[in-house]
Protein backbone atom coordinates (compact mmCIF):
# COMPACT_ATOMS: atom_id res chain seq x y z
CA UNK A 1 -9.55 -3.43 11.75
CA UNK A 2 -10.79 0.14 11.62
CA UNK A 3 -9.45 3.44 10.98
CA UNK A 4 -10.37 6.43 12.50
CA UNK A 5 -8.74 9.92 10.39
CA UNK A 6 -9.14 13.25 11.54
CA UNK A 7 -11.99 15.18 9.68
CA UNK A 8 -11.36 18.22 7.78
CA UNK A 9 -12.62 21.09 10.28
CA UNK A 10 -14.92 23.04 7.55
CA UNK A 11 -16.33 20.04 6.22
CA UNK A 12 -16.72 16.93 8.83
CA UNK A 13 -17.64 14.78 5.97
CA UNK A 14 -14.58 14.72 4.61
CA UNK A 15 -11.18 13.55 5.96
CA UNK A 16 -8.39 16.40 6.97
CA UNK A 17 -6.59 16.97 3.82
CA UNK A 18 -3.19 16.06 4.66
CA UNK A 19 -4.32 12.70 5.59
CA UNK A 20 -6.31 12.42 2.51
CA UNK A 21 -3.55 10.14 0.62
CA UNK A 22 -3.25 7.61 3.44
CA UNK A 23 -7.32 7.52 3.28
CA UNK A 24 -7.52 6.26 -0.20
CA UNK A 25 -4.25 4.03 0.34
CA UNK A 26 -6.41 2.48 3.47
CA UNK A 27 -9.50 2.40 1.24
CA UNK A 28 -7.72 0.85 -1.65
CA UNK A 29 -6.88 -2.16 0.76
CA UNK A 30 -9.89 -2.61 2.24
CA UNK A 31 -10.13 -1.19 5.42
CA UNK A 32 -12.98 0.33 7.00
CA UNK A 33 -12.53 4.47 7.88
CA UNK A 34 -13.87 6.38 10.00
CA UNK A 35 -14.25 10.18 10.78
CA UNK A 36 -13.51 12.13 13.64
CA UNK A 37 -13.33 16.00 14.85
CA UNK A 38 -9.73 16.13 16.25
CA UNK A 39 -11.11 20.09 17.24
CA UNK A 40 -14.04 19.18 18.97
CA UNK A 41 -12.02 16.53 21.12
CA UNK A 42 -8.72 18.46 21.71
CA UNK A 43 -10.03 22.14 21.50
CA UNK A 44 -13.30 22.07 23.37
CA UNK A 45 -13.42 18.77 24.83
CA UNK A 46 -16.53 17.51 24.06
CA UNK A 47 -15.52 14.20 23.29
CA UNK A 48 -19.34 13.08 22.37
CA UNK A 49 -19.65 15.53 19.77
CA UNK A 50 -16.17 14.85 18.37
CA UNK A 51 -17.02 10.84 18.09
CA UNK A 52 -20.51 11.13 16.77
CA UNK A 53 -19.68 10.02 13.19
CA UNK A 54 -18.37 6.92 14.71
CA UNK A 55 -20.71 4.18 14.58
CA UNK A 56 -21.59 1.98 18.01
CA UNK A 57 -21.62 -1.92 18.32
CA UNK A 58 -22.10 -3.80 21.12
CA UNK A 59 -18.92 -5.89 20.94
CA UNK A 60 -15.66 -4.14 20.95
CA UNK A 61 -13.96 -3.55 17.62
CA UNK A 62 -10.35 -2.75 16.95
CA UNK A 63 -9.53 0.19 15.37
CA UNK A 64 -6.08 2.45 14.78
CA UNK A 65 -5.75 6.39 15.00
CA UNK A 66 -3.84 8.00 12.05
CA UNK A 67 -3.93 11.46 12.55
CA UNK A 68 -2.15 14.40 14.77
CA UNK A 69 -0.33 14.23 18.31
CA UNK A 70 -2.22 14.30 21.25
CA UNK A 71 -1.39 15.53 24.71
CA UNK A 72 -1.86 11.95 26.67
CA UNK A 73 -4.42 13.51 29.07
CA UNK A 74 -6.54 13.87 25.34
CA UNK A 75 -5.49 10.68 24.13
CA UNK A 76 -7.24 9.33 27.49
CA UNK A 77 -10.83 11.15 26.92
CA UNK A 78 -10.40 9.70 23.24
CA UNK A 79 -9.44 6.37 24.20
CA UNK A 80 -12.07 6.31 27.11
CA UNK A 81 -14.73 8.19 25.29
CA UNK A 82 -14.53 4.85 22.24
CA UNK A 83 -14.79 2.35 24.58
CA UNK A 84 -17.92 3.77 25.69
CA UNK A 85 -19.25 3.24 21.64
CA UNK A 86 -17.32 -0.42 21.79
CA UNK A 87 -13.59 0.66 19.92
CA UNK A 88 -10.78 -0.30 21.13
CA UNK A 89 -7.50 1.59 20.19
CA UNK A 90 -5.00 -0.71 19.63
CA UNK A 91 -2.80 1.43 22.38
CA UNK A 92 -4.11 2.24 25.49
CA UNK A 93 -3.56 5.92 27.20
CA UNK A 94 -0.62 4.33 28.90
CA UNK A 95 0.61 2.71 26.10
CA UNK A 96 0.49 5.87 24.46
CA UNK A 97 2.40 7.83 26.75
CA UNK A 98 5.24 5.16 27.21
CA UNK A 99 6.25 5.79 23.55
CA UNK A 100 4.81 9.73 23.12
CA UNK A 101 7.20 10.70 26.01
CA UNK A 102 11.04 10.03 25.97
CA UNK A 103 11.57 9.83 30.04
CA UNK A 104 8.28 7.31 29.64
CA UNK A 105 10.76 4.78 27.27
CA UNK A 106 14.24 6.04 27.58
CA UNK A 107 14.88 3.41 30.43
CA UNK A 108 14.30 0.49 28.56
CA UNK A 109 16.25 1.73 25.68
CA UNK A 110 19.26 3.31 27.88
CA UNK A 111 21.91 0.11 27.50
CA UNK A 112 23.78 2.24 25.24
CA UNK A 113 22.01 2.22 22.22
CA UNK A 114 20.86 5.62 22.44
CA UNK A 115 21.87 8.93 22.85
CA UNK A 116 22.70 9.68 26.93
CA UNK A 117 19.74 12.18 28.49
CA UNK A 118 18.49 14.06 31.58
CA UNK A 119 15.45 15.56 31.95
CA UNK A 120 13.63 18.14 33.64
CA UNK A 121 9.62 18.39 34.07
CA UNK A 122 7.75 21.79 33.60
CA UNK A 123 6.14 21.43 37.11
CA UNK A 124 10.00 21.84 38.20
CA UNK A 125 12.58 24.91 38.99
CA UNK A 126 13.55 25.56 35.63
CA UNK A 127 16.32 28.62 36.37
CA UNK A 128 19.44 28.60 34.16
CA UNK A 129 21.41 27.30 37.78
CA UNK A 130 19.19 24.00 37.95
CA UNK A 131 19.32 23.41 34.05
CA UNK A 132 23.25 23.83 34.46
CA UNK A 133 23.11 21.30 37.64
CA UNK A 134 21.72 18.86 35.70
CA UNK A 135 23.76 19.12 32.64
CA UNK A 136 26.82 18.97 34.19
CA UNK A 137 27.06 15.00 33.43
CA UNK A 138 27.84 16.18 30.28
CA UNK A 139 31.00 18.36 31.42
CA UNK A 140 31.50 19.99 27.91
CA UNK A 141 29.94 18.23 25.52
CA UNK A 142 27.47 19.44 23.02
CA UNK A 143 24.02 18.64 23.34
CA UNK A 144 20.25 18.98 21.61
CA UNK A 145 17.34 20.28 23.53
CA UNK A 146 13.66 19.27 23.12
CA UNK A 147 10.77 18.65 25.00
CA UNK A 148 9.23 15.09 25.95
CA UNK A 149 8.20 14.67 22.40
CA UNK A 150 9.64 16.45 19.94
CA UNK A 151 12.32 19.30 19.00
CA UNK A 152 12.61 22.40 16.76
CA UNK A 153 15.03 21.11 14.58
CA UNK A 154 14.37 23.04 11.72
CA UNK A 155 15.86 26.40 13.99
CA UNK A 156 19.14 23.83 14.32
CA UNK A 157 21.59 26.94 15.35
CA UNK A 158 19.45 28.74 17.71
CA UNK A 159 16.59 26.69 19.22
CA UNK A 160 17.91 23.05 19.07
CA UNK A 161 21.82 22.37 19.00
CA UNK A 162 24.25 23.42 21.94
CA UNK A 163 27.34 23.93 21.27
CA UNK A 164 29.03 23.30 24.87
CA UNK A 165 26.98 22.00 28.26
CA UNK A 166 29.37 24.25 30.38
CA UNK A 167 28.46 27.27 28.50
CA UNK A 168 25.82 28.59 30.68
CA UNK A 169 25.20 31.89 27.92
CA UNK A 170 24.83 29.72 24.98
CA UNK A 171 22.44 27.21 26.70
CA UNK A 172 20.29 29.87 27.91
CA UNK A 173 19.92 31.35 25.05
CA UNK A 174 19.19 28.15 23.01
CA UNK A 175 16.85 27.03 25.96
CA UNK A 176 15.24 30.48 25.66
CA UNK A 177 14.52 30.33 22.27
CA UNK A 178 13.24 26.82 21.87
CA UNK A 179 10.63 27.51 24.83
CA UNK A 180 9.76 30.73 22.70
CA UNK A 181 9.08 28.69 19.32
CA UNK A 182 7.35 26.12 21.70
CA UNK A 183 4.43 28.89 22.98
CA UNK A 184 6.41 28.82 25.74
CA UNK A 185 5.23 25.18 26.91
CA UNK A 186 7.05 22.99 26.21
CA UNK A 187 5.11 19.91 26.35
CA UNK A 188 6.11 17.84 29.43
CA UNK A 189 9.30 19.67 30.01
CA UNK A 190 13.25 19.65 28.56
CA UNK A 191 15.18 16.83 27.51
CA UNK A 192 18.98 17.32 27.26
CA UNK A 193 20.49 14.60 25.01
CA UNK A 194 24.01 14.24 24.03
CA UNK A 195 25.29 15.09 20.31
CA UNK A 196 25.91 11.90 18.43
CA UNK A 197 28.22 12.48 15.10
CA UNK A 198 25.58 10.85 13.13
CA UNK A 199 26.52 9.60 9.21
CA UNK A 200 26.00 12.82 7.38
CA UNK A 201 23.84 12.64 3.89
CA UNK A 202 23.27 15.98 3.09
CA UNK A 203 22.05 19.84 4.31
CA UNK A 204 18.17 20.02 4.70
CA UNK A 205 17.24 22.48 1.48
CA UNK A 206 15.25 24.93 3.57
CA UNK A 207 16.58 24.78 7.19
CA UNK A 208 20.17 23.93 6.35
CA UNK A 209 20.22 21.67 9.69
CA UNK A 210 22.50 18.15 8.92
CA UNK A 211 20.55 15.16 7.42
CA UNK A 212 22.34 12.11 8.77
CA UNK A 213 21.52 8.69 7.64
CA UNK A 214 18.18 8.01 10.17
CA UNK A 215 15.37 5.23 9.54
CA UNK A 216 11.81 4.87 11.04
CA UNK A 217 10.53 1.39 11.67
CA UNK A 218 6.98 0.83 11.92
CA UNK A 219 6.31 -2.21 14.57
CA UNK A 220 2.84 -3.71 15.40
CA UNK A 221 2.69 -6.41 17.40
CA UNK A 222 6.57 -6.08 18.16
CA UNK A 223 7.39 -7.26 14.38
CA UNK A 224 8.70 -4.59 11.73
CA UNK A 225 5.74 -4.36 8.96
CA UNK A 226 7.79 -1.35 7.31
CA UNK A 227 11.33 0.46 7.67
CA UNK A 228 11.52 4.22 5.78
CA UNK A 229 14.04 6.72 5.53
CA UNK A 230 13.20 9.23 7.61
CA UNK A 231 14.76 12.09 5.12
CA UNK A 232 12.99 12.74 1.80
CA UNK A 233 16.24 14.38 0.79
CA UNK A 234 19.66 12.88 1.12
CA UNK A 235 21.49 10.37 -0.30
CA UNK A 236 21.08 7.15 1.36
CA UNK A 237 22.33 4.94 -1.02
CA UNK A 238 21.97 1.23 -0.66
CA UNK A 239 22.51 0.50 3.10
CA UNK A 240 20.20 -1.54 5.31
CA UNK A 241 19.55 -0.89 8.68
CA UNK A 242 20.17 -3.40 10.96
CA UNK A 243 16.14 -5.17 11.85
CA UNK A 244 17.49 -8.12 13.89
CA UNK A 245 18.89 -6.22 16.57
CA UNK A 246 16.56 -3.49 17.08
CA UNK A 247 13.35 -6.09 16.31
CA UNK A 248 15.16 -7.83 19.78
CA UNK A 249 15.47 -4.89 21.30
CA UNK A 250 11.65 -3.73 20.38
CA UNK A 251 10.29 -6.45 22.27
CA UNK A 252 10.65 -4.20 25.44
CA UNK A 253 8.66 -1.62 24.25
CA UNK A 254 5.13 -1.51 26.04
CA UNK A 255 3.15 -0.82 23.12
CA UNK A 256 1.26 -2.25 20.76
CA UNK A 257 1.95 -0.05 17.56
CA UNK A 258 4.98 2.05 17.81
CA UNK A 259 7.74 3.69 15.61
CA UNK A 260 11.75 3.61 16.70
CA UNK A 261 13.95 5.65 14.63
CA UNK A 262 17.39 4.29 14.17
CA UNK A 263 20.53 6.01 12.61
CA UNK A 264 24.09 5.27 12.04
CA UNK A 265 26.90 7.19 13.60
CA UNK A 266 30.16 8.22 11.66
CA UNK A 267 32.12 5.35 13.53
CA UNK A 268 29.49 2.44 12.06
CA UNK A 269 26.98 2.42 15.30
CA UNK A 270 23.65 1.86 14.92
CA UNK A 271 21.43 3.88 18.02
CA UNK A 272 18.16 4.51 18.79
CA UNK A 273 16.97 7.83 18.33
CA UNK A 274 13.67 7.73 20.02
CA UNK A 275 10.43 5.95 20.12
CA UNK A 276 7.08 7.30 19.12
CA UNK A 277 3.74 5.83 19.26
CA UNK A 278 3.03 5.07 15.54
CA UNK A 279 -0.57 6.39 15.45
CA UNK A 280 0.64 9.60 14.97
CA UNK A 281 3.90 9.03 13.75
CA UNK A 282 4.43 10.98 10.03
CA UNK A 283 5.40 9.00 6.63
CA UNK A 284 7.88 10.76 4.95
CA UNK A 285 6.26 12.17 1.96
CA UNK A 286 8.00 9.49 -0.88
CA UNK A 287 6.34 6.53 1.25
CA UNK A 288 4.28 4.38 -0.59
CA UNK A 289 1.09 4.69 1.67
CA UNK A 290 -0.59 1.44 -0.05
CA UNK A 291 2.07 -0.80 0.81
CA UNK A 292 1.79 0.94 4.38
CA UNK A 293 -1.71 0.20 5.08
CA UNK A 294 -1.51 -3.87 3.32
CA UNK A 295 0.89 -4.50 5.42
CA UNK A 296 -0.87 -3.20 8.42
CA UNK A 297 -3.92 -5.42 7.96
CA UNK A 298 -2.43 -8.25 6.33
CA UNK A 299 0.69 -8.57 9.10
């Protein structure tokens, strides 16, 4: 197994520097690295000058990405573009997409076991009258907005929570805002998911948005190799998430190397938040990244 880290973008000997930990953990268990420019590739698509640190071989070697989200059409050229020097990703572009996108996996997951969604795609009418149409399901519920991958969170109160669905004011202006802190694009479109009163464990220090008792599992193969809370802050206490049931559940999921986050609601329900493909899926900073990358090559 190989992987390939983004390289820092002054010096493309040298691996970015927030991924410089999870080098030396990888290192420190043996696995080969390589180097990439994620700038080059996503920036100025010249995939053959992004990969040329990458050695060739004739027979195709696997290898995992650990480094920043891609849009899928650039996780194609990159998965495409390897192949041609004999890697193989471990997830292919649609394999990538079927986790990186929530409409991509949400109907697999949908049996209840996480939060109800609609969607709407940016190639669609996107007035405040067809965003209302669609929430309607909802009647007057509240409700979180993101895009296909991820929200703004961190701006809880204006860019991410809504307070009522029938409140046409309030969700334009939330809808308004989060586009705004998204560069205005969104990536993929909106997703509309209902509020679930999640466990609480505490106010985010900075943000002051609710922590809520919320786990990522790390699956390759379909088999948990590593469950994390997702909050560096909080108080978790001693409670164990339930791996049976979602490790069932994950054998759905087309991928090869994928993250679910779980948490537990305030009535003792354990839902799936969302899927991500795990390549570029963060550790929360207290991780232990050597007992991350032995169990990925040793599992």
């Amino acid at each position: 197994m190989e992987i390939l880290f983004c390289s820092n973008p002054i010096n493309s000997s040298k691996v970015d520097i927030d991924y410089s930990r999870e080098k030396m953990a990888a290192e420190s268990n043996g696995i080969k690295i390589s180097l990439f420019s994620f700038e080059e590739l996503s920036d100025f698509n010249k995939p053959e000058v992004a990969l040329k640190r990458i050695q060739t071989s004739v027979v195709h070697r696997l290898a995992i990405y650990r480094g920043w989200m891609m849009k899928p059409k650039v996780y194609g050229r990159f998965y495409n573009s390897l192949l041609k020097k004999g890697v193989r990703l471990i997830n292919s572009d649609d394999e990538y997409k079927h986790c990186h996108y929530l409409p991509e996996n949400y109907p697999i997951i949908v049996a209840d076991i996480t939060p109800k969604s609609v969607w709407i795609g940016n190639d669609e009418e996107l007035s405040i009258d067809r965003i209302m149409n669609l929430i309607s399901v909802f009647d007057n519920k509240p409700l979180v907005v993101k895009d296909y991958v991820k929200s703004q969170k961190h701006y809880w109160k204006e860019a991410c929570y809504i307070t009522s669905a029938s409140d046409a004011v309030n969700v334009e202006r939330i809808v308004s805002r989060f586009k705004e802190l998204q560069g205005g694009n969104p990536e993929g479109g909106f997703v509309f998911r209902e509020y679930i009163k999640f466990e609480p464990i505490g106010i985010h220090p900075k943000s002051k948005m609710p922590l809520t008792l919320e786990y990522r599992i790390f699956f390759l193969y379909h088999k948990p190799i590593l469950w994390l809370n997702y909050w560096d802050d909080g108080k978790y206490g001693d409670v164990v998430p339930p791996l049976d049931k979602f490790t069932e559940i994950a054998k759905n999921v087309k991928s090869n190397f994928f993250t679910m986050d779980i948490a537990k609601t305030k009535i003792g329900d354990w839902l799936i938040v969302e899927l991500g493909d795990a390549q570029v899926a963060g550790l929360p900073e207290r991780t232990n990244k050597e007992e991350f990358y032995r169990n990925l090559c040793c599992k």
